[in-house]
C-alpha atoms as a PDB file:
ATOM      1  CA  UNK A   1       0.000   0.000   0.000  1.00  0.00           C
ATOM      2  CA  UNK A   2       1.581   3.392  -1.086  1.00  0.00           C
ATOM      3  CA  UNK A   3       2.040   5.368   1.698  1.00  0.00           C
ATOM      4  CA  UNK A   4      -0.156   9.409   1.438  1.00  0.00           C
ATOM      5  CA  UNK A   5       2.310  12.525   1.492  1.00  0.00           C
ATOM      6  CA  UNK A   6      -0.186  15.219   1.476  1.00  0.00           C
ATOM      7  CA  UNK A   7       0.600  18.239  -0.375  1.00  0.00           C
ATOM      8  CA  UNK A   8      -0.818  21.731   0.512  1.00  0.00           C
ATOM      9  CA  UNK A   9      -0.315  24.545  -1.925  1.00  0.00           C
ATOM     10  CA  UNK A  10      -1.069  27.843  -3.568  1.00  0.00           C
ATOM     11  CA  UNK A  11      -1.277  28.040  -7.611  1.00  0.00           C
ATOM     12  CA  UNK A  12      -0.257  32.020  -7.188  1.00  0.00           C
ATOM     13  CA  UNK A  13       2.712  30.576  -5.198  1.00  0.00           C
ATOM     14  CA  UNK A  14       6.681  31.098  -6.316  1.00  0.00           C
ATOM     15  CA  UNK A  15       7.541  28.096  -4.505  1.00  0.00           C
ATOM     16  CA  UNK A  16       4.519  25.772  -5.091  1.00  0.00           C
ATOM     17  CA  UNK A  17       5.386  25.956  -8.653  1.00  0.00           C
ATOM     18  CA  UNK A  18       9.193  24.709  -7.888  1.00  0.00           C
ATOM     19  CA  UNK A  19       7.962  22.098  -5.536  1.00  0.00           C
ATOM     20  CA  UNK A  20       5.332  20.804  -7.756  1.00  0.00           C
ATOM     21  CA  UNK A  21       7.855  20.624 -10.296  1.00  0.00           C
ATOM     22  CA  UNK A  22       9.560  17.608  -8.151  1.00  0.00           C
ATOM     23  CA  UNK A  23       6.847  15.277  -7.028  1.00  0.00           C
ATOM     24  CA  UNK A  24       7.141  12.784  -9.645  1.00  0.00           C
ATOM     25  CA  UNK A  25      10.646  12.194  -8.312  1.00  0.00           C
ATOM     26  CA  UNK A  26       9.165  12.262  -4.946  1.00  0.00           C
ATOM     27  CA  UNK A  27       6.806   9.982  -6.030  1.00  0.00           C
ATOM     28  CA  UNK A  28       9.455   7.349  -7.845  1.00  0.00           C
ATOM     29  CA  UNK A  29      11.266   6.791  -4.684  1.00  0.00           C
ATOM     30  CA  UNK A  30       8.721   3.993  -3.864  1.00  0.00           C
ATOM     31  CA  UNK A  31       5.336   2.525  -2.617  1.00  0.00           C
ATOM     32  CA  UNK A  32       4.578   7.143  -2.231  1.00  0.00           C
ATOM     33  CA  UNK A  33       1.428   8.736  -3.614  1.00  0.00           C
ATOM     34  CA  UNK A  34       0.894  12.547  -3.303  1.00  0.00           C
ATOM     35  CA  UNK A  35      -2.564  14.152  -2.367  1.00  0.00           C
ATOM     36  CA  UNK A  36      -2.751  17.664  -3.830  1.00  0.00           C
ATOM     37  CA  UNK A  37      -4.872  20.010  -1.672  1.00  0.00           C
ATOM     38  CA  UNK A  38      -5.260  23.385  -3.010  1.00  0.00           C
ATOM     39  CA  UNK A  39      -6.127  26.493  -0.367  1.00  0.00           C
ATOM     40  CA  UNK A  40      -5.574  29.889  -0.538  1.00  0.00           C
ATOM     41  CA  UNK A  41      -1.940  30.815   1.440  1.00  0.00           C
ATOM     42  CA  UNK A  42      -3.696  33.664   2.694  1.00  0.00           C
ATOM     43  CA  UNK A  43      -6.803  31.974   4.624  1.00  0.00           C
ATOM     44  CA  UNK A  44      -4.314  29.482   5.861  1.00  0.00           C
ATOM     45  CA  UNK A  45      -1.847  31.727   7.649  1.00  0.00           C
ATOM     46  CA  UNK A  46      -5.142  33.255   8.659  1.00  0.00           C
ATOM     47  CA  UNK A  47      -5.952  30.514  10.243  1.00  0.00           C
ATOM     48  CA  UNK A  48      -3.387  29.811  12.128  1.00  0.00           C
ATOM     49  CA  UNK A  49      -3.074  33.885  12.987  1.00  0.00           C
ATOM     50  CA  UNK A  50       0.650  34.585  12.005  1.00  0.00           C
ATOM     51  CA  UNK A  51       1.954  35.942   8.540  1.00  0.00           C
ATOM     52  CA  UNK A  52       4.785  37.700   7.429  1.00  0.00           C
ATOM     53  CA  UNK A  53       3.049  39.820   4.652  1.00  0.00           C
ATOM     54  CA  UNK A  54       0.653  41.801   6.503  1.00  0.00           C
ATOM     55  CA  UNK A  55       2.798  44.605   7.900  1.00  0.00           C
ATOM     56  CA  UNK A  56       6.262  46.041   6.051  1.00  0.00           C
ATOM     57  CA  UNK A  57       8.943  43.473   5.629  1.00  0.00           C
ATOM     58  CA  UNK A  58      10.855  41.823   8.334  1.00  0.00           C
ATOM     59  CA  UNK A  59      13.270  40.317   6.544  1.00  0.00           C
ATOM     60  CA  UNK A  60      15.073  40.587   2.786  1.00  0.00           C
ATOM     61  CA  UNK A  61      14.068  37.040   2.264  1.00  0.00           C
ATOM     62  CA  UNK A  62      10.636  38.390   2.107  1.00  0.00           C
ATOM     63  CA  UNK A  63      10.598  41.310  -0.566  1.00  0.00           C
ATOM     64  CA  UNK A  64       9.229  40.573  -3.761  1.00  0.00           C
ATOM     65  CA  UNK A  65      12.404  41.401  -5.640  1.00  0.00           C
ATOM     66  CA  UNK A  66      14.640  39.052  -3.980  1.00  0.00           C
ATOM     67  CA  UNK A  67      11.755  36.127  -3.498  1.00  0.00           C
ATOM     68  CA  UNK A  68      11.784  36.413  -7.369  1.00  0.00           C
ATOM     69  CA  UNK A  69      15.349  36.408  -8.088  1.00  0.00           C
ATOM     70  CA  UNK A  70      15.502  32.847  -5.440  1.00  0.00           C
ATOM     71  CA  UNK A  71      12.581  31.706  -7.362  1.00  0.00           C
ATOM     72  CA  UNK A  72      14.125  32.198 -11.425  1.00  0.00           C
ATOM     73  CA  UNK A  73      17.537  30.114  -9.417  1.00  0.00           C
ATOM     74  CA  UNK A  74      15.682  27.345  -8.293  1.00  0.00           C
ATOM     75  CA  UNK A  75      13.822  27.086 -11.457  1.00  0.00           C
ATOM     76  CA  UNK A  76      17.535  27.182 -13.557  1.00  0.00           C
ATOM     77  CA  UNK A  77      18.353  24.570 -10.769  1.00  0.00           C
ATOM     78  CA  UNK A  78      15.046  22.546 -11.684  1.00  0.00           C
ATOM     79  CA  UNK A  79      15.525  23.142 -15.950  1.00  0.00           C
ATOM     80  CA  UNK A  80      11.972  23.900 -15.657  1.00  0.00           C
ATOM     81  CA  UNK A  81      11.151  27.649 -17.240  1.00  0.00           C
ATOM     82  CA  UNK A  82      10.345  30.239 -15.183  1.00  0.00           C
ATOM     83  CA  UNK A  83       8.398  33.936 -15.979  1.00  0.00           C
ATOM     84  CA  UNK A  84       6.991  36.205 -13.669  1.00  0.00           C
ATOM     85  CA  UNK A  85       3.229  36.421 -14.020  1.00  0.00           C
ATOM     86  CA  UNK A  86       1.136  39.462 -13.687  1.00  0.00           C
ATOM     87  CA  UNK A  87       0.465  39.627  -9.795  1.00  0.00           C
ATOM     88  CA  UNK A  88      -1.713  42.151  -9.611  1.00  0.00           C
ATOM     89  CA  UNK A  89      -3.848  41.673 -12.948  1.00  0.00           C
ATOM     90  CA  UNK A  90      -4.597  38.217 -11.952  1.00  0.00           C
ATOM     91  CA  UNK A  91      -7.239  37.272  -9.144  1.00  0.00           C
ATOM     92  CA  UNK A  92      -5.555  34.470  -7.375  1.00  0.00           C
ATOM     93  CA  UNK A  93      -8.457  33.788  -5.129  1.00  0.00           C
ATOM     94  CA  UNK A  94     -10.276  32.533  -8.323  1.00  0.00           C
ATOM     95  CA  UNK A  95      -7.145  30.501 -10.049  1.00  0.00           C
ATOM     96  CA  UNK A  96      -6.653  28.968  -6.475  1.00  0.00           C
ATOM     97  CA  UNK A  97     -10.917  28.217  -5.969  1.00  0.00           C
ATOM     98  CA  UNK A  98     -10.697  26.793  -9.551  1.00  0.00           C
ATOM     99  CA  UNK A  99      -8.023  24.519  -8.404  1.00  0.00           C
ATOM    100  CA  UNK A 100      -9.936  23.294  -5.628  1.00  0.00           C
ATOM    101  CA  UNK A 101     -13.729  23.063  -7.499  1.00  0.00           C
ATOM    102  CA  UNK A 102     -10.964  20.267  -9.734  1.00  0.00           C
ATOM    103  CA  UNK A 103     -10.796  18.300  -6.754  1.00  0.00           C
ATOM    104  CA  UNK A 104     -14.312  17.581  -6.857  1.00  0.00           C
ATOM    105  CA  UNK A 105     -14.789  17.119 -10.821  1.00  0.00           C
ATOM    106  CA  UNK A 106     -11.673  15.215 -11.965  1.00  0.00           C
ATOM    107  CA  UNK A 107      -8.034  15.319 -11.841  1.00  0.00           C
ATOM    108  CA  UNK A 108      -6.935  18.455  -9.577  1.00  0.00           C
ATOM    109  CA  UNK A 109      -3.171  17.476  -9.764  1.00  0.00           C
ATOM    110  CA  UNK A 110      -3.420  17.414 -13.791  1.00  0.00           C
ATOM    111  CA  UNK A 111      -5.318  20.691 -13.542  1.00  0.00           C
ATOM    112  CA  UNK A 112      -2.838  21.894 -11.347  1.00  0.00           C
ATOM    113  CA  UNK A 113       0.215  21.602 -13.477  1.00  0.00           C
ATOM    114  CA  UNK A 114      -2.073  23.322 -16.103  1.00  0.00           C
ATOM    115  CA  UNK A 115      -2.654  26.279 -14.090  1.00  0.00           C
ATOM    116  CA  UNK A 116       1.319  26.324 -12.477  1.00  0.00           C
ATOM    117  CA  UNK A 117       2.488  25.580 -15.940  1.00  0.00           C
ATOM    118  CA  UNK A 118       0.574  29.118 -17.442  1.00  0.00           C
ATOM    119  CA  UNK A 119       1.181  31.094 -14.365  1.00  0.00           C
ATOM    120  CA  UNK A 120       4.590  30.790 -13.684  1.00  0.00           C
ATOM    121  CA  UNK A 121       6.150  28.320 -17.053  1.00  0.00           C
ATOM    122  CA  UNK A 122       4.281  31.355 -19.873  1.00  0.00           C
ATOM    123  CA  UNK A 123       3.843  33.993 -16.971  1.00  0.00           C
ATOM    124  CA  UNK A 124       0.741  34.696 -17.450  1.00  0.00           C
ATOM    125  CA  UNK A 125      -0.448  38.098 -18.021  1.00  0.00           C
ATOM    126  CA  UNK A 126      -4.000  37.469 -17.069  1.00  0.00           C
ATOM    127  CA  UNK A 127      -6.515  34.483 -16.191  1.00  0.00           C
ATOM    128  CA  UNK A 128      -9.933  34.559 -17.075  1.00  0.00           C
ATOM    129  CA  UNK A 129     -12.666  32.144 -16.497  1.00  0.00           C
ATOM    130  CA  UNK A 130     -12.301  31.333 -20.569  1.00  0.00           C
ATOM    131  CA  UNK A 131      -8.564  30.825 -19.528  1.00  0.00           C
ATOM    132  CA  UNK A 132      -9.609  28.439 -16.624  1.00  0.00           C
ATOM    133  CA  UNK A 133     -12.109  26.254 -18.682  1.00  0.00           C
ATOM    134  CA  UNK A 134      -9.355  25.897 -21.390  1.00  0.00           C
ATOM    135  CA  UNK A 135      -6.810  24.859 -19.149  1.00  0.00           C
ATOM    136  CA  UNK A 136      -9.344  22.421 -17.108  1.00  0.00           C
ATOM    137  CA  UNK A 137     -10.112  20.883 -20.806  1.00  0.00           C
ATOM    138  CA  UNK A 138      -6.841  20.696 -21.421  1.00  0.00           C
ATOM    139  CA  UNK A 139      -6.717  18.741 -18.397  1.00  0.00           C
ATOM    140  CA  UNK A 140      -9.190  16.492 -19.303  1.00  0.00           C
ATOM    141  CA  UNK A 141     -11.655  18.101 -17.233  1.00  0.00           C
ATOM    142  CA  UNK A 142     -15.109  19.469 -18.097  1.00  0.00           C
ATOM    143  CA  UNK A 143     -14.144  23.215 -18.242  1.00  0.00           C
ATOM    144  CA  UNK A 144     -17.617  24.864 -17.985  1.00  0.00           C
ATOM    145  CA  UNK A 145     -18.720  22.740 -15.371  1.00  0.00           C
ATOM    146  CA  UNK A 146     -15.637  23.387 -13.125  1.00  0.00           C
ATOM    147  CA  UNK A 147     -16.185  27.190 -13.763  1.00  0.00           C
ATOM    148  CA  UNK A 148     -19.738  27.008 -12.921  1.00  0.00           C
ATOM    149  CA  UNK A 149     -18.541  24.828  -8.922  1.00  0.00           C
ATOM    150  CA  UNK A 150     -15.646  28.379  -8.491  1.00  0.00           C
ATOM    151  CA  UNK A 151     -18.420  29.952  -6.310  1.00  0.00           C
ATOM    152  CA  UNK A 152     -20.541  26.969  -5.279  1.00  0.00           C
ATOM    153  CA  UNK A 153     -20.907  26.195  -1.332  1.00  0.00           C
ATOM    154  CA  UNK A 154     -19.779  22.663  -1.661  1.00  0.00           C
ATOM    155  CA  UNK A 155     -16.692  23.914  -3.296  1.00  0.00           C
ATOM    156  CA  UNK A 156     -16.034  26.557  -0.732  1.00  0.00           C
ATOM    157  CA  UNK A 157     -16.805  23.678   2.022  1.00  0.00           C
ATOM    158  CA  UNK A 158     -14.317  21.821   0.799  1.00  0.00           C
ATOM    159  CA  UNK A 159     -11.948  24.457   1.074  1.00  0.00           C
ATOM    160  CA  UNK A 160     -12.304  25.389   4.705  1.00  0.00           C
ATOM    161  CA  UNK A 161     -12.059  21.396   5.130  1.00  0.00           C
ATOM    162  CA  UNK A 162      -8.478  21.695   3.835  1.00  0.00           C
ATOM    163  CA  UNK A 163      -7.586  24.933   5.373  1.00  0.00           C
ATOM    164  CA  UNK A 164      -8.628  22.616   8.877  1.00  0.00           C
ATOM    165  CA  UNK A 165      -6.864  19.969   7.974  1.00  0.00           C
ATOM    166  CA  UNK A 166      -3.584  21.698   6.973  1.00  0.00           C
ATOM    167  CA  UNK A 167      -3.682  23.672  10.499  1.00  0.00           C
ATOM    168  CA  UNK A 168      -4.266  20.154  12.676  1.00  0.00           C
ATOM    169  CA  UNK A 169      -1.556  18.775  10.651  1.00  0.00           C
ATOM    170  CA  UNK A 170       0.884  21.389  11.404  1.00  0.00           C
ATOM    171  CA  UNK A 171       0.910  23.415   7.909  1.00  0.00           C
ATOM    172  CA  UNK A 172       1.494  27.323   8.487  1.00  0.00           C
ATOM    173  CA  UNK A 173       2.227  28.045   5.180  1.00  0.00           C
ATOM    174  CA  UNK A 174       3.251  26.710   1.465  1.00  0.00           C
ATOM    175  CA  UNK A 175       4.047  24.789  -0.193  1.00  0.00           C
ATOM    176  CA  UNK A 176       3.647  22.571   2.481  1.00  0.00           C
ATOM    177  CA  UNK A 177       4.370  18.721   2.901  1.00  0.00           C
ATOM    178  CA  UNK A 178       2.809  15.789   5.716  1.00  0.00           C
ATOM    179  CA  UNK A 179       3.800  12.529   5.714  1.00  0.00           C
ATOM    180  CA  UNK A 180       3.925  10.250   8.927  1.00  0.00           C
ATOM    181  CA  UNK A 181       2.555  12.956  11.169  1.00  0.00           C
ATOM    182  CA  UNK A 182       6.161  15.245   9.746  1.00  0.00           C
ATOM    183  CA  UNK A 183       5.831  18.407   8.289  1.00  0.00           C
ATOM    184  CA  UNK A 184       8.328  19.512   5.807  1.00  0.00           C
ATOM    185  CA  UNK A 185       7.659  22.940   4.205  1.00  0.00           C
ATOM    186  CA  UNK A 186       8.984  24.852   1.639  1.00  0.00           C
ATOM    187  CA  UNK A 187      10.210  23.916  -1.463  1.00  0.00           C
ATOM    188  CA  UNK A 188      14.390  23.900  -0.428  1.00  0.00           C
ATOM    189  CA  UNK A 189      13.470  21.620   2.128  1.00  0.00           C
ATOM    190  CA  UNK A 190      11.913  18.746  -0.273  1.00  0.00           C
ATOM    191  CA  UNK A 191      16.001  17.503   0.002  1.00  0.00           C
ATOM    192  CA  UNK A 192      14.972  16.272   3.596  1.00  0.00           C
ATOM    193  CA  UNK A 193      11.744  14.971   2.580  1.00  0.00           C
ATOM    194  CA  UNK A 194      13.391  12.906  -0.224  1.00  0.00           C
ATOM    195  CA  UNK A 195      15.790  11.621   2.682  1.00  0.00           C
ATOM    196  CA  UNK A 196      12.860  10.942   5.180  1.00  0.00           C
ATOM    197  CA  UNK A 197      11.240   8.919   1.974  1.00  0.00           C
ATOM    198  CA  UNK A 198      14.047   7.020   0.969  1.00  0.00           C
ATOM    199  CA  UNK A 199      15.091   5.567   4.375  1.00  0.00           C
ATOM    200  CA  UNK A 200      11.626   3.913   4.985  1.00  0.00           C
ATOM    201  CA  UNK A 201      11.676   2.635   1.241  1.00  0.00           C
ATOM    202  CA  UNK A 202      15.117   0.873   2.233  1.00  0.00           C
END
């Protein structure tokens, strides 16, 4: 029986993308399946009550310009592409909600590397709803269906389920991953999680 790593992350994340990028080597180091489980960063760290965005920055690692500059590295590091996307023209709340209505319609990690792959691989200069249909198709998905569940209760239930379960599991921000009651997050610290991996599958 494969053993569940679950993985809790942000599409409008730097470092979801990069870690993302990785799981099928995560998930070739034996008998390990990942769960994706999309949530909004935001709600999350609201959640748990502590963030480091809210008031002016309290660290370098933490401004835009140099999280960017880490990010394009890591993606050289990777050989995956890497292009800023619009921040501000692009309503992350819906890209992220779209990620999480795939969860309940079809494959949400397919969808997922759809929606990483134009945000951060093309840097995307917008996203509309015609945008997330054609991606979700793309995906094999039913687009207009999964456009029509964005704003639909279940969909935002099943949000807040994930924003509970991240917080009992220890999550406090992303990308985020659980595995045998350990938390390992960030994407520079998936090195230890490939170690933790490969010493049970010895």
């Amino acid at each position: 029986m494969a053993r569940i790593v679950d993985f809790y992350y942000a599409i409008g994340s730097r470092y979801c993308y990069l870690a993302q990028s990785q799981v099928a080597r995560l998930e070739a180091i034996g008998r390990v399946a990942i769960r994706w489980r999309p949530l909004l960063s935001e709600d999350l760290m609201l959640a748990r009550g502590l963030t480091p965005f809210k008031q002016e920055a309290v660290s370098v690692q933490y401004l835009p310009e140099y999280r960017s500059e880490d990010a394009a590295r890591w993606a050289a590091f990777y050989g995956i592409p890497y292009r800023e996307p619009a921040w501000k023209a692009i309503d992350w709340r819906r890209v992220n909600m779209a990620a999480v209505a795939a969860a309940r319609v079809g494959d949400v990690a397919a969808y997922s590397r759809r929606l990483f792959d134009a945000a951060f691989g093309g840097g995307a200069q917008a996203v509309t709803d015609h945008d997330l249909a054609r991606l979700a198709e793309e995906a094999g998905l039913d687009g207009k269906r999964l456009v029509s569940l964005i704003d639909d209760r279940e969909t935002l239930t099943l949000h807040k389920r994930t924003i509970d379960a991240a917080v009992e599991a220890g999550a406090f921000g992303v990308p985020t991953f659980v595995v045998d009651g350990e938390v390992f997050w960030g994407n520079d610290r998936l090195v230890l999680l490939q170690h933790h991996l490969a010493q049970d599958a010895a």
